[in-house]
C-alpha atoms as a PDB file:
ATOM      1  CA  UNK A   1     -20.050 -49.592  -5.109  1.00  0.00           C
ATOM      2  CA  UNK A   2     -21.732 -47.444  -2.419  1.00  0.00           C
ATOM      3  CA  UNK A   3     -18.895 -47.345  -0.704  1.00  0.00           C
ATOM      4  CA  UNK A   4     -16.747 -45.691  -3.370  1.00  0.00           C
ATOM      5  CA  UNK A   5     -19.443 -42.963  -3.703  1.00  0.00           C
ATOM      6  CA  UNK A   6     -19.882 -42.202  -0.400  1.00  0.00           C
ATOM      7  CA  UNK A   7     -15.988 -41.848  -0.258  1.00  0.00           C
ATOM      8  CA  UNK A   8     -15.705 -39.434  -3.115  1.00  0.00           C
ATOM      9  CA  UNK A   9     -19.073 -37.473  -1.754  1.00  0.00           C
ATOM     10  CA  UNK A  10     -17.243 -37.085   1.483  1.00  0.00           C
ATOM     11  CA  UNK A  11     -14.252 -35.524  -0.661  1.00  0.00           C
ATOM     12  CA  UNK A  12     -16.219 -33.450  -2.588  1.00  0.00           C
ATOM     13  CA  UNK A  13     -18.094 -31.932   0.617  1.00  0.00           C
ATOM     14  CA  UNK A  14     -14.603 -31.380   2.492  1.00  0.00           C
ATOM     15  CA  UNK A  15     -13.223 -29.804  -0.570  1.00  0.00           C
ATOM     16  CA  UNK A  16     -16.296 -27.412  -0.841  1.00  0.00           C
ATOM     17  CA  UNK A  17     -15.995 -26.933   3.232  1.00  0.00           C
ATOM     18  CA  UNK A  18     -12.226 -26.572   3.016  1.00  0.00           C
ATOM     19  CA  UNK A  19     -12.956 -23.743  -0.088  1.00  0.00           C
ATOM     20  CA  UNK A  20     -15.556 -21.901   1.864  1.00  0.00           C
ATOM     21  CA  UNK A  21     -13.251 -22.086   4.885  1.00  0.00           C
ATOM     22  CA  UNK A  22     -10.587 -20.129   2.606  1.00  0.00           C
ATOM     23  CA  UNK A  23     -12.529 -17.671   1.206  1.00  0.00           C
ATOM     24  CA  UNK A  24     -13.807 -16.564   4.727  1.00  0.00           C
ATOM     25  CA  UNK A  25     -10.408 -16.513   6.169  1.00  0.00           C
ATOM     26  CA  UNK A  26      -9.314 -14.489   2.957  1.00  0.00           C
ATOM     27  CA  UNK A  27     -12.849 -12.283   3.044  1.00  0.00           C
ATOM     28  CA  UNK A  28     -11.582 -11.076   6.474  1.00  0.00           C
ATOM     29  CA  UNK A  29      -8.522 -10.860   6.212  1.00  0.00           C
ATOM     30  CA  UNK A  30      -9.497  -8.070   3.241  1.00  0.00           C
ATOM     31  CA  UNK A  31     -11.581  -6.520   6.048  1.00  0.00           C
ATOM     32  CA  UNK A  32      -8.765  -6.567   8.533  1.00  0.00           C
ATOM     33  CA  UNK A  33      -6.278  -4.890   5.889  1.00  0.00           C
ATOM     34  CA  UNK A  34      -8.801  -2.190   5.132  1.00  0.00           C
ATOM     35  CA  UNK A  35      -9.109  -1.273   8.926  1.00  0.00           C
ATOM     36  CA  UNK A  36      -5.408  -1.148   9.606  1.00  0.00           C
ATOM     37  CA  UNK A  37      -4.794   1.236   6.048  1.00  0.00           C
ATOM     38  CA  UNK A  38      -7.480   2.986   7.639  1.00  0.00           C
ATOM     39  CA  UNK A  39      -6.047   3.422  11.152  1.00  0.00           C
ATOM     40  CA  UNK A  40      -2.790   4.130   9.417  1.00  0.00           C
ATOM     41  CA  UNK A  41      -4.083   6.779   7.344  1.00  0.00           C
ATOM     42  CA  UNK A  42      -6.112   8.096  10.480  1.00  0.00           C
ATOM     43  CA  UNK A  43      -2.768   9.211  12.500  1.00  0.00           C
ATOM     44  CA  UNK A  44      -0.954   9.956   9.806  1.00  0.00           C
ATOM     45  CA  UNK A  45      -3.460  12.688   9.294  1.00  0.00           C
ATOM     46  CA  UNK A  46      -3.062  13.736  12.976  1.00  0.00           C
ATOM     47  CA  UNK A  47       0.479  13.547  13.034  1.00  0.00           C
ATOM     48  CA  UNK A  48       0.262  16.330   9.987  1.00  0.00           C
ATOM     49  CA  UNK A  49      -1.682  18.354  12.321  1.00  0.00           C
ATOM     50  CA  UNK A  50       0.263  18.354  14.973  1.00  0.00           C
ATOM     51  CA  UNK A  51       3.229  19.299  12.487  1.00  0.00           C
ATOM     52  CA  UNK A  52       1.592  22.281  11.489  1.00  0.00           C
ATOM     53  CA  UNK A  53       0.389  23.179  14.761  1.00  0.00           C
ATOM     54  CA  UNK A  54       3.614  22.442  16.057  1.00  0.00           C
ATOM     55  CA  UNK A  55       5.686  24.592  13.303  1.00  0.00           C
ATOM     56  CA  UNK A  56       2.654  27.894  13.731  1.00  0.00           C
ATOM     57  CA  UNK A  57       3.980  27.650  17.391  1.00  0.00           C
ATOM     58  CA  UNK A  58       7.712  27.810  16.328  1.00  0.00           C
END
């Protein structure tokens, strides 16, 4: 009997460490997205600058 329950308690607390595990990996991998669209959106607003700079030169 006690050791059926202790085998279904260690389950349940793997399953619960294996869902915590995924939602961290997934949390930061949000954060890591954001920081790249950000970085993206960063020199793609220089590049423009240079453009125009570039073309008020021409």
């Amino acid at each position: 009997m006690s050791v059926q329950i202790n085998d279904k308690l260690k389950s349940k607390n793997k399953s619960r460490l294996l869902k915590n595990a995924i939602k961290a990996i997934n949390t930061k991998q949000e954060e890591t997205i954001q920081k790249a669209n950000k970085i993206i959106g960063d020199v793609e607003s220089f590049e423009q600058e240079i453009t125009k700079k570039f073309i008020s030169y021409s």
